[in-house]
ModelCIF file with pLDDT and N, C-alpha, C, O atoms, coordinates in Angstrom:
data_MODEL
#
_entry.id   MODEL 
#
_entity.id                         1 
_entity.type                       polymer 
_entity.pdbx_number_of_molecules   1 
#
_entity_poly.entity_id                      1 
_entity_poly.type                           'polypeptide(L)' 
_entity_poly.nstd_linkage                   no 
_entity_poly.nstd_monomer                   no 
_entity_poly.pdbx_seq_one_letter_code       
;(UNK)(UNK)(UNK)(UNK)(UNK)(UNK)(UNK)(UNK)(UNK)(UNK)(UNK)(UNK)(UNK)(UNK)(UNK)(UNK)
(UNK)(UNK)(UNK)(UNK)(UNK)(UNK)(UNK)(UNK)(UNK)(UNK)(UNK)(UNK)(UNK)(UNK)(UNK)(UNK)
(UNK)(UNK)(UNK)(UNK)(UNK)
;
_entity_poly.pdbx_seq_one_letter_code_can   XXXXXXXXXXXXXXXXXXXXXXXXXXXXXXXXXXXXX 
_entity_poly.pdbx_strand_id                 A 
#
loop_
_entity_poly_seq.entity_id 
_entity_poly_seq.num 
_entity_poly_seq.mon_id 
_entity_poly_seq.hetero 
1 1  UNK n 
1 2  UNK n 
1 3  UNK n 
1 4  UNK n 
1 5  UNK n 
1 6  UNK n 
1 7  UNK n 
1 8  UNK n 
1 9  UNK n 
1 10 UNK n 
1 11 UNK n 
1 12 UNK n 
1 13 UNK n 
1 14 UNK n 
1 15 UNK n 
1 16 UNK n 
1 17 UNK n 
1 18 UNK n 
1 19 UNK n 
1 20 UNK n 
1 21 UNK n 
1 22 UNK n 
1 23 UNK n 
1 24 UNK n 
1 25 UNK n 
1 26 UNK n 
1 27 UNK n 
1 28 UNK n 
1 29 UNK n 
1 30 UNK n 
1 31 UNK n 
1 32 UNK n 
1 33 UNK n 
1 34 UNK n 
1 35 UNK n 
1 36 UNK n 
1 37 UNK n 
#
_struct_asym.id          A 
_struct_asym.entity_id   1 
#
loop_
_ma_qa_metric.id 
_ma_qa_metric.mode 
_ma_qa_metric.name 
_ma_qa_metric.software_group_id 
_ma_qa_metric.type 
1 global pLDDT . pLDDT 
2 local  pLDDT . pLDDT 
#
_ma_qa_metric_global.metric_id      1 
_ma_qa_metric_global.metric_value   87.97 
_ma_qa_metric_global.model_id       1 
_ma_qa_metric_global.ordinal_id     1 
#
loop_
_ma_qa_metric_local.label_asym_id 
_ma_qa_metric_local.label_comp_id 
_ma_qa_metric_local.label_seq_id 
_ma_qa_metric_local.metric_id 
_ma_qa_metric_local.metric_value 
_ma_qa_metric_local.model_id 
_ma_qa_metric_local.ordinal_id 
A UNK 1  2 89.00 1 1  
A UNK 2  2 84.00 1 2  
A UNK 3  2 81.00 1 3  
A UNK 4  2 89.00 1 4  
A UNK 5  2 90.00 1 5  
A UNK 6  2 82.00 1 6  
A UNK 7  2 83.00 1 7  
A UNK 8  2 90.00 1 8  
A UNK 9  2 88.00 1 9  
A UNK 10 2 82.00 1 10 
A UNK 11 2 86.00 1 11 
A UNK 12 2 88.00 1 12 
A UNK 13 2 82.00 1 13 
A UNK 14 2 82.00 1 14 
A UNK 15 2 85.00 1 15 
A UNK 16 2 84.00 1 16 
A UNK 17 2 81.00 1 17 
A UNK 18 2 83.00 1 18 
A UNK 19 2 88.00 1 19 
A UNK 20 2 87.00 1 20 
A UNK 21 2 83.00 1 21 
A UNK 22 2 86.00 1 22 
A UNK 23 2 87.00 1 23 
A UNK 24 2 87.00 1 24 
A UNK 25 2 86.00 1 25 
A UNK 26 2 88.00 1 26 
A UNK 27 2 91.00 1 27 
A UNK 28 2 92.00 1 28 
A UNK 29 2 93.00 1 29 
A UNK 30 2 93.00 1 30 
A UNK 31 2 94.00 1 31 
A UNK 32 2 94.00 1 32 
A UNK 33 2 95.00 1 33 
A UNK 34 2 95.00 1 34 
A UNK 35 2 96.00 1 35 
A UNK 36 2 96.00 1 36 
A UNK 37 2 95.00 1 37 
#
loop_
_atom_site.group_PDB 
_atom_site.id 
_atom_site.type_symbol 
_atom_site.label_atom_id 
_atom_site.label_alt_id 
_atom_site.label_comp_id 
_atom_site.label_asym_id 
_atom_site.label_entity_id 
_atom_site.label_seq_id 
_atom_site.pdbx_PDB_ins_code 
_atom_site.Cartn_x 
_atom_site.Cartn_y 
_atom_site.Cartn_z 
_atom_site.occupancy 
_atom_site.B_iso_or_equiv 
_atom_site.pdbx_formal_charge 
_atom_site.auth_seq_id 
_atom_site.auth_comp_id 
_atom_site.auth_asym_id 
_atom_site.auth_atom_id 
_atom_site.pdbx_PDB_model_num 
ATOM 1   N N  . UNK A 1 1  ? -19.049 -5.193  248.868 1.00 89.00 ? 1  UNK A N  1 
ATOM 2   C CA . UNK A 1 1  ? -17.978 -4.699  248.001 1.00 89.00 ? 1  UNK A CA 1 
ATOM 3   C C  . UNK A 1 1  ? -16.885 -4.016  248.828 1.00 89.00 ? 1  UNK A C  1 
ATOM 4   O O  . UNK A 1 1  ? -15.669 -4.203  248.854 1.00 89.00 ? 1  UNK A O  1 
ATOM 5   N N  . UNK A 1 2  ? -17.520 -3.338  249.362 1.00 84.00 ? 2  UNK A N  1 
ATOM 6   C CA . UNK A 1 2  ? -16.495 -2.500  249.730 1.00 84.00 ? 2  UNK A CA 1 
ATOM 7   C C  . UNK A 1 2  ? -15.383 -3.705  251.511 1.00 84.00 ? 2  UNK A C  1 
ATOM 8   O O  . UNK A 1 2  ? -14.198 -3.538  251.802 1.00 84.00 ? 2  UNK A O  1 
ATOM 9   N N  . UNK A 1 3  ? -16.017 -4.352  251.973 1.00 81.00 ? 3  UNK A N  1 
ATOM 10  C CA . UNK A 1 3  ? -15.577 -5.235  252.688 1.00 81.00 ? 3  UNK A CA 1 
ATOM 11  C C  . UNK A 1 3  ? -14.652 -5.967  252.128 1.00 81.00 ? 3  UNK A C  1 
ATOM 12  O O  . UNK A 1 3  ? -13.632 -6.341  252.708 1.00 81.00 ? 3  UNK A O  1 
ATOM 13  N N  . UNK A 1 4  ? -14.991 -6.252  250.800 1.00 89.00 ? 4  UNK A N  1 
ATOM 14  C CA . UNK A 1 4  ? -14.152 -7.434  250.064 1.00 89.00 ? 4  UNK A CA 1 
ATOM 15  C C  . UNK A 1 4  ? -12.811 -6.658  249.443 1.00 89.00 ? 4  UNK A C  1 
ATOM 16  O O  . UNK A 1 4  ? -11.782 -7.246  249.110 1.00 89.00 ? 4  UNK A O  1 
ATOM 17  N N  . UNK A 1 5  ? -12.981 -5.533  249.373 1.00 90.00 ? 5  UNK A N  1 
ATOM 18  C CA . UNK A 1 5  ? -11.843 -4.439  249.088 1.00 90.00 ? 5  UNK A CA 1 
ATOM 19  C C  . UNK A 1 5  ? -10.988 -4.213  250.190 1.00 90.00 ? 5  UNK A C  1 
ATOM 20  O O  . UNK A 1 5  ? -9.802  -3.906  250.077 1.00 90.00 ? 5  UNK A O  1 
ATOM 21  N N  . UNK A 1 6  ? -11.720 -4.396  251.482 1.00 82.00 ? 6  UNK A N  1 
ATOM 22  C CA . UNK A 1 6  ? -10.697 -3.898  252.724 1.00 82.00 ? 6  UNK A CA 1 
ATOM 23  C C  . UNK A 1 6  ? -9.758  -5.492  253.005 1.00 82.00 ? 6  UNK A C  1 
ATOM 24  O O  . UNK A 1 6  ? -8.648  -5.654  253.511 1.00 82.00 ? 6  UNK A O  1 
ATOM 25  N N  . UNK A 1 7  ? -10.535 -6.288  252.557 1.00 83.00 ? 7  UNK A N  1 
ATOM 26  C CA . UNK A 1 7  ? -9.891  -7.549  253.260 1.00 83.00 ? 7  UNK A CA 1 
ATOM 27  C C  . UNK A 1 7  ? -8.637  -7.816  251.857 1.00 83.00 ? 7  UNK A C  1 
ATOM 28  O O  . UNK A 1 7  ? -7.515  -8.279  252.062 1.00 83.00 ? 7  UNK A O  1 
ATOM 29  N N  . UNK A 1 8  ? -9.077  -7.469  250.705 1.00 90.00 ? 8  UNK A N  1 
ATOM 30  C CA . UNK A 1 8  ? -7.943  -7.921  249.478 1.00 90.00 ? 8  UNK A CA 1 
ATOM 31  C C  . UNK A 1 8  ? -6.607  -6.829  249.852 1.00 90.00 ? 8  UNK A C  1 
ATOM 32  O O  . UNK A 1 8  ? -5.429  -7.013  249.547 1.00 90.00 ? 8  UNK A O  1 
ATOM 33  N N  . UNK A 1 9  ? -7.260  -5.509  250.697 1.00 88.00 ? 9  UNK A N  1 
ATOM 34  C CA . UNK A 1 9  ? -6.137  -4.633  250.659 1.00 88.00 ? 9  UNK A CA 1 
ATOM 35  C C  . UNK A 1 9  ? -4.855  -5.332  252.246 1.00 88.00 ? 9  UNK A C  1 
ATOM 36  O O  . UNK A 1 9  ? -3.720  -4.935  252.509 1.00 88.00 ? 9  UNK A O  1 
ATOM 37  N N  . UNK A 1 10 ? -5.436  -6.096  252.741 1.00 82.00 ? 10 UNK A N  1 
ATOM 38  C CA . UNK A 1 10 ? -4.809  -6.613  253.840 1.00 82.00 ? 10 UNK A CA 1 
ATOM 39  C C  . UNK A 1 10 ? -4.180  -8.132  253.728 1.00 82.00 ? 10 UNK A C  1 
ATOM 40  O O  . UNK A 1 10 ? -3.256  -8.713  254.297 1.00 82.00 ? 10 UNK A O  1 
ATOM 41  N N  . UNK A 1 11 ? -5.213  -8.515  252.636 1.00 86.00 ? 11 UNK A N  1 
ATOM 42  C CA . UNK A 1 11 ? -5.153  -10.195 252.631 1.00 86.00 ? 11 UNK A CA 1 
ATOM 43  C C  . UNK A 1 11 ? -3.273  -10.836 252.511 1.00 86.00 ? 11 UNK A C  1 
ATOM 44  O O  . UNK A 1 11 ? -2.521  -11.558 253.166 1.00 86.00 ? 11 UNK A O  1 
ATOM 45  N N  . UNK A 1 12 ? -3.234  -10.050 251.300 1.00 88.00 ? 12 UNK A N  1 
ATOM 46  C CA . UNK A 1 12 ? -1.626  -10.270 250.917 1.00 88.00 ? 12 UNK A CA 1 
ATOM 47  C C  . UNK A 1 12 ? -0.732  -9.787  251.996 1.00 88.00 ? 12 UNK A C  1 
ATOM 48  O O  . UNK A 1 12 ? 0.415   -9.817  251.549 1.00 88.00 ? 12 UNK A O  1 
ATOM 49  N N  . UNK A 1 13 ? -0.741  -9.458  252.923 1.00 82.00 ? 13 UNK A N  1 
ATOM 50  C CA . UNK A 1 13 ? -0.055  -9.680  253.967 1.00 82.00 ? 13 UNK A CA 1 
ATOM 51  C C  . UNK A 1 13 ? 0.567   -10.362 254.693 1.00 82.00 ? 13 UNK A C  1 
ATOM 52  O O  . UNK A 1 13 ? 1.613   -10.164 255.312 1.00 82.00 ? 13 UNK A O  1 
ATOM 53  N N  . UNK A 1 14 ? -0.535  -11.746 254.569 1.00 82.00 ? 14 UNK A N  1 
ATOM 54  C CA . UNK A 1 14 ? 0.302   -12.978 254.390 1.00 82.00 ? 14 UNK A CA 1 
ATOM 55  C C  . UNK A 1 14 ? 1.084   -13.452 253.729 1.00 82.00 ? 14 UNK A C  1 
ATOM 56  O O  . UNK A 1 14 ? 1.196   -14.677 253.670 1.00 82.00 ? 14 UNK A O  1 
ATOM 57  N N  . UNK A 1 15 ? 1.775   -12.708 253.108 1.00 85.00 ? 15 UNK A N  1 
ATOM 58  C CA . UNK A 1 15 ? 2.932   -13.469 251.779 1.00 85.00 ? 15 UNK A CA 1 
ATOM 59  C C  . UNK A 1 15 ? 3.413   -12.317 251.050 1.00 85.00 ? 15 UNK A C  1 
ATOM 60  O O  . UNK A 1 15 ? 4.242   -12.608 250.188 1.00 85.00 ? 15 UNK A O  1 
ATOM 61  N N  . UNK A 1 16 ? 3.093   -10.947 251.166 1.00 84.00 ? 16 UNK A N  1 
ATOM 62  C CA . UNK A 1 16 ? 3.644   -9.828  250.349 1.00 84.00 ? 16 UNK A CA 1 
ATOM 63  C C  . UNK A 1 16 ? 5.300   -9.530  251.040 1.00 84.00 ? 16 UNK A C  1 
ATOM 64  O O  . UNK A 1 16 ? 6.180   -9.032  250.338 1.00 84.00 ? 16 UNK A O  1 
ATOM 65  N N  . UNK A 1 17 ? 5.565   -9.964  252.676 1.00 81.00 ? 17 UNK A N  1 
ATOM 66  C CA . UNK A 1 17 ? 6.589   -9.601  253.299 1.00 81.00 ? 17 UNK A CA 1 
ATOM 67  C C  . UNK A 1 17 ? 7.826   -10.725 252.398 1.00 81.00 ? 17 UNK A C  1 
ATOM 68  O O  . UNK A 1 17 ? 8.966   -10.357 252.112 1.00 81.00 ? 17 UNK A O  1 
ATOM 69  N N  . UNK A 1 18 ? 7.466   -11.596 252.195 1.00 83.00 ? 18 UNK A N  1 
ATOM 70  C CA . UNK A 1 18 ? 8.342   -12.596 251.605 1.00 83.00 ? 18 UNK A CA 1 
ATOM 71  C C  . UNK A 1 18 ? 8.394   -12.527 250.381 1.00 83.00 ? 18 UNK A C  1 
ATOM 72  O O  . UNK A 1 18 ? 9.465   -12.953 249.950 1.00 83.00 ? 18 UNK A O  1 
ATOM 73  N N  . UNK A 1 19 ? 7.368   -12.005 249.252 1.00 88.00 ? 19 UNK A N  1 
ATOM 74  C CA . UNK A 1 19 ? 7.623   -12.201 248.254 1.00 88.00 ? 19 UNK A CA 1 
ATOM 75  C C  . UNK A 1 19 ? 9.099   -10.898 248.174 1.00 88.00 ? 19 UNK A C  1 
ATOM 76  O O  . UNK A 1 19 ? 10.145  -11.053 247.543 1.00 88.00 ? 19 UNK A O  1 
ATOM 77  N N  . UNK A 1 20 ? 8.752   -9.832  248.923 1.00 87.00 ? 20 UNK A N  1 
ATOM 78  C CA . UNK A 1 20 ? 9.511   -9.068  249.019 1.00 87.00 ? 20 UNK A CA 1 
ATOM 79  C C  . UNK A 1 20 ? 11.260  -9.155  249.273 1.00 87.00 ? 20 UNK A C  1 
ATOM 80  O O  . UNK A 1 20 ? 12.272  -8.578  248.874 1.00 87.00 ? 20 UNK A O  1 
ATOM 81  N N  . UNK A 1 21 ? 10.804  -10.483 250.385 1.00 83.00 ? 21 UNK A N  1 
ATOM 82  C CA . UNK A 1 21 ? 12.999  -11.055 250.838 1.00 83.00 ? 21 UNK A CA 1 
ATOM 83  C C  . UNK A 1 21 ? 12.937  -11.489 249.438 1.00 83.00 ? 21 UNK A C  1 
ATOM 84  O O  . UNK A 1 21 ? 13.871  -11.131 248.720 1.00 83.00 ? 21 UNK A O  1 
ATOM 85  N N  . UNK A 1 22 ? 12.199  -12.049 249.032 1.00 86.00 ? 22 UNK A N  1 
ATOM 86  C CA . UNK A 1 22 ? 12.703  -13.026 247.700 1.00 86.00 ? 22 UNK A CA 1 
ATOM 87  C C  . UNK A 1 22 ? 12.961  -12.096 246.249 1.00 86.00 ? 22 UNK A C  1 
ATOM 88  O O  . UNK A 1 22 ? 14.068  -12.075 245.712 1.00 86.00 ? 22 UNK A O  1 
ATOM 89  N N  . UNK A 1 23 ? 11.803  -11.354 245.718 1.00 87.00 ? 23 UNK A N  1 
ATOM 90  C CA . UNK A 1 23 ? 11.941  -10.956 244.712 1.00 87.00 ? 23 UNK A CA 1 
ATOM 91  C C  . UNK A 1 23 ? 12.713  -9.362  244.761 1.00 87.00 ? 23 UNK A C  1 
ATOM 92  O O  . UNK A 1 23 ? 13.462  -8.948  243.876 1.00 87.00 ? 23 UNK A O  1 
ATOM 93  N N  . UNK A 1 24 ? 12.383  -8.704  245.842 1.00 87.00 ? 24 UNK A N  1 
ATOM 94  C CA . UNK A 1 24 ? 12.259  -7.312  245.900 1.00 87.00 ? 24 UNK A CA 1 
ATOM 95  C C  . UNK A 1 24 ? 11.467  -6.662  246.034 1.00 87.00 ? 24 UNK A C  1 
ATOM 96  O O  . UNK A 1 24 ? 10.365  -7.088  245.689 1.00 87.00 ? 24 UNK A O  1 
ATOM 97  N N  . UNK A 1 25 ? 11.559  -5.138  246.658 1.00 86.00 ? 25 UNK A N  1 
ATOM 98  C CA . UNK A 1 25 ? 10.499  -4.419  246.377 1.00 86.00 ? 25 UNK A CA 1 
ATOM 99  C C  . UNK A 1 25 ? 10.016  -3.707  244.908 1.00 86.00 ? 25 UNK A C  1 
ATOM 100 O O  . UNK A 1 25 ? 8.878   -3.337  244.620 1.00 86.00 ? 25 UNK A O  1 
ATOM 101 N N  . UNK A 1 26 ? 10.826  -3.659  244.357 1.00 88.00 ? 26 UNK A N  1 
ATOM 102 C CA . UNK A 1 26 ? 10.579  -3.049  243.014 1.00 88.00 ? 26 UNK A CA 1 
ATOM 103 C C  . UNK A 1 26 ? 9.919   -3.945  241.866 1.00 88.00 ? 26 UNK A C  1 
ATOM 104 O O  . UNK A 1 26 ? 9.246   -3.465  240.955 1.00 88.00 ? 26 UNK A O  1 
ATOM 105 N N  . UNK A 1 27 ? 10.272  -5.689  242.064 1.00 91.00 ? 27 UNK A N  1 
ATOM 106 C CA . UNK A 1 27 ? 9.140   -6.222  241.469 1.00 91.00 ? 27 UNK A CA 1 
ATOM 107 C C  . UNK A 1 27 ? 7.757   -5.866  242.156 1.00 91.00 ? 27 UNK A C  1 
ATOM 108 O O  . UNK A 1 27 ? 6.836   -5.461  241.447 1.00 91.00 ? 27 UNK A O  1 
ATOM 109 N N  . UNK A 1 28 ? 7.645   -5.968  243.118 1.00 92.00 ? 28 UNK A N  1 
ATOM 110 C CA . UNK A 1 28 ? 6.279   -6.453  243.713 1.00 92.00 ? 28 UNK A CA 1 
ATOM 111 C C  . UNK A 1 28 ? 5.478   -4.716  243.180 1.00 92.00 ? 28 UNK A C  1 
ATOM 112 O O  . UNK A 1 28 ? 4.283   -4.592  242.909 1.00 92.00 ? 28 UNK A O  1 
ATOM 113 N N  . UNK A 1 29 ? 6.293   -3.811  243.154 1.00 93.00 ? 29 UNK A N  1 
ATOM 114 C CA . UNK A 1 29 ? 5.908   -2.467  243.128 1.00 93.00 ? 29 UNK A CA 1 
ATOM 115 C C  . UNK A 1 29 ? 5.339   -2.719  241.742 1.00 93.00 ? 29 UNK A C  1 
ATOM 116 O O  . UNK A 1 29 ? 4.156   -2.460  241.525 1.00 93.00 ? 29 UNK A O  1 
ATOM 117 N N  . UNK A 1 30 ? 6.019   -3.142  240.928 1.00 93.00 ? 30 UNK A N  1 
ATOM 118 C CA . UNK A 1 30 ? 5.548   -3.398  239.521 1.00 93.00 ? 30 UNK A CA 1 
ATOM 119 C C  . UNK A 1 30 ? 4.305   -4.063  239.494 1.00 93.00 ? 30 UNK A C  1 
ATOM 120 O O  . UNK A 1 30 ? 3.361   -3.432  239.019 1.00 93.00 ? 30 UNK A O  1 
ATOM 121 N N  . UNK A 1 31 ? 4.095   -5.292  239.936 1.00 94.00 ? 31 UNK A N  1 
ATOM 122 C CA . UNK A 1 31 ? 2.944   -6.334  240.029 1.00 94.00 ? 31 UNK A CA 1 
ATOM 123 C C  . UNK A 1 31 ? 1.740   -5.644  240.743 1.00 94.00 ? 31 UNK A C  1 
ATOM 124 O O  . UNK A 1 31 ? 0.663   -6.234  240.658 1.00 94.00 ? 31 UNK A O  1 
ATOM 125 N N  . UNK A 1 32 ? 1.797   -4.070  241.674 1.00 94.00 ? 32 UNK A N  1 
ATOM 126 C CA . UNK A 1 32 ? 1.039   -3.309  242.290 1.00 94.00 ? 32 UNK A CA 1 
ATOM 127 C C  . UNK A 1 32 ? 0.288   -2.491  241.235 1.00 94.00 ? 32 UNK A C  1 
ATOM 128 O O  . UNK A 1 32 ? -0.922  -2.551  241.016 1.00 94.00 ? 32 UNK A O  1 
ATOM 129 N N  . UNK A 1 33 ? 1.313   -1.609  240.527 1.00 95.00 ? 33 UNK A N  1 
ATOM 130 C CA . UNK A 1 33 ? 1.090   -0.997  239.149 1.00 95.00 ? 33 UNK A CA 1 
ATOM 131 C C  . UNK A 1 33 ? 0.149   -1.498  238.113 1.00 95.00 ? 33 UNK A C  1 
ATOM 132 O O  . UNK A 1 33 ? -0.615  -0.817  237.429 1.00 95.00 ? 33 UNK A O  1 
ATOM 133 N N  . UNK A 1 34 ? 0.324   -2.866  238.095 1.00 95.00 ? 34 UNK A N  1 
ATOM 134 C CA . UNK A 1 34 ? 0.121   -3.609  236.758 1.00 95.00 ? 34 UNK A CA 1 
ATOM 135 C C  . UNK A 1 34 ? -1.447  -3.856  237.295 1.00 95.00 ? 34 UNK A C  1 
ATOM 136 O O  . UNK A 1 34 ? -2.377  -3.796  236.490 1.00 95.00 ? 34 UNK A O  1 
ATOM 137 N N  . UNK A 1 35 ? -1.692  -4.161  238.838 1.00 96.00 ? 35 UNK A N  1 
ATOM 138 C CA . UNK A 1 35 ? -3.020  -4.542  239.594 1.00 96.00 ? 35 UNK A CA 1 
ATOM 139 C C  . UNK A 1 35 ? -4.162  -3.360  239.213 1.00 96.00 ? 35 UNK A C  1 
ATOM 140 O O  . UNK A 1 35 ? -5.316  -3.369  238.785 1.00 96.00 ? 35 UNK A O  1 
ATOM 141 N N  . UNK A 1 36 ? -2.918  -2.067  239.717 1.00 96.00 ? 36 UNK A N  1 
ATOM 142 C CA . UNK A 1 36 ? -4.088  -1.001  239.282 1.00 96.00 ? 36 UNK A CA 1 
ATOM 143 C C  . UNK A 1 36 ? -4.594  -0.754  237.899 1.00 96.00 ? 36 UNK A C  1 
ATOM 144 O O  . UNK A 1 36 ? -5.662  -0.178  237.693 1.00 96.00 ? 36 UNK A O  1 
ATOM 145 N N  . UNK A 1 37 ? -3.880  -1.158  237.042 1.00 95.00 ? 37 UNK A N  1 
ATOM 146 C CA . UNK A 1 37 ? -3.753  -0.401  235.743 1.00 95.00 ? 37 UNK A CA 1 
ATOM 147 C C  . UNK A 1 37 ? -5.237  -2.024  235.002 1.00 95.00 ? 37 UNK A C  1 
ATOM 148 O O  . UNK A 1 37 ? -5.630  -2.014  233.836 1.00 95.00 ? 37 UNK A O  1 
#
């Protein structure tokens, strides 16, 4: 569990920098929010 938590907290790394040129940070901040909630 807790492995599979460290790797999901890193995984999107591959693609969080771009969703970012593309959408923004304030979507993705939202889609973070919405993860926790």
């Amino acid at each position: 569990v807790i492995q599979s938590h460290i790797l999901a907290m890193y995984l999107p790394s591959f693609f969080s920098g771009r969703l970012i040129e593309r959408f923004g940070a304030a979507r993705l901040m939202e889609a973070g929010l919405v993860l926790y909630a």
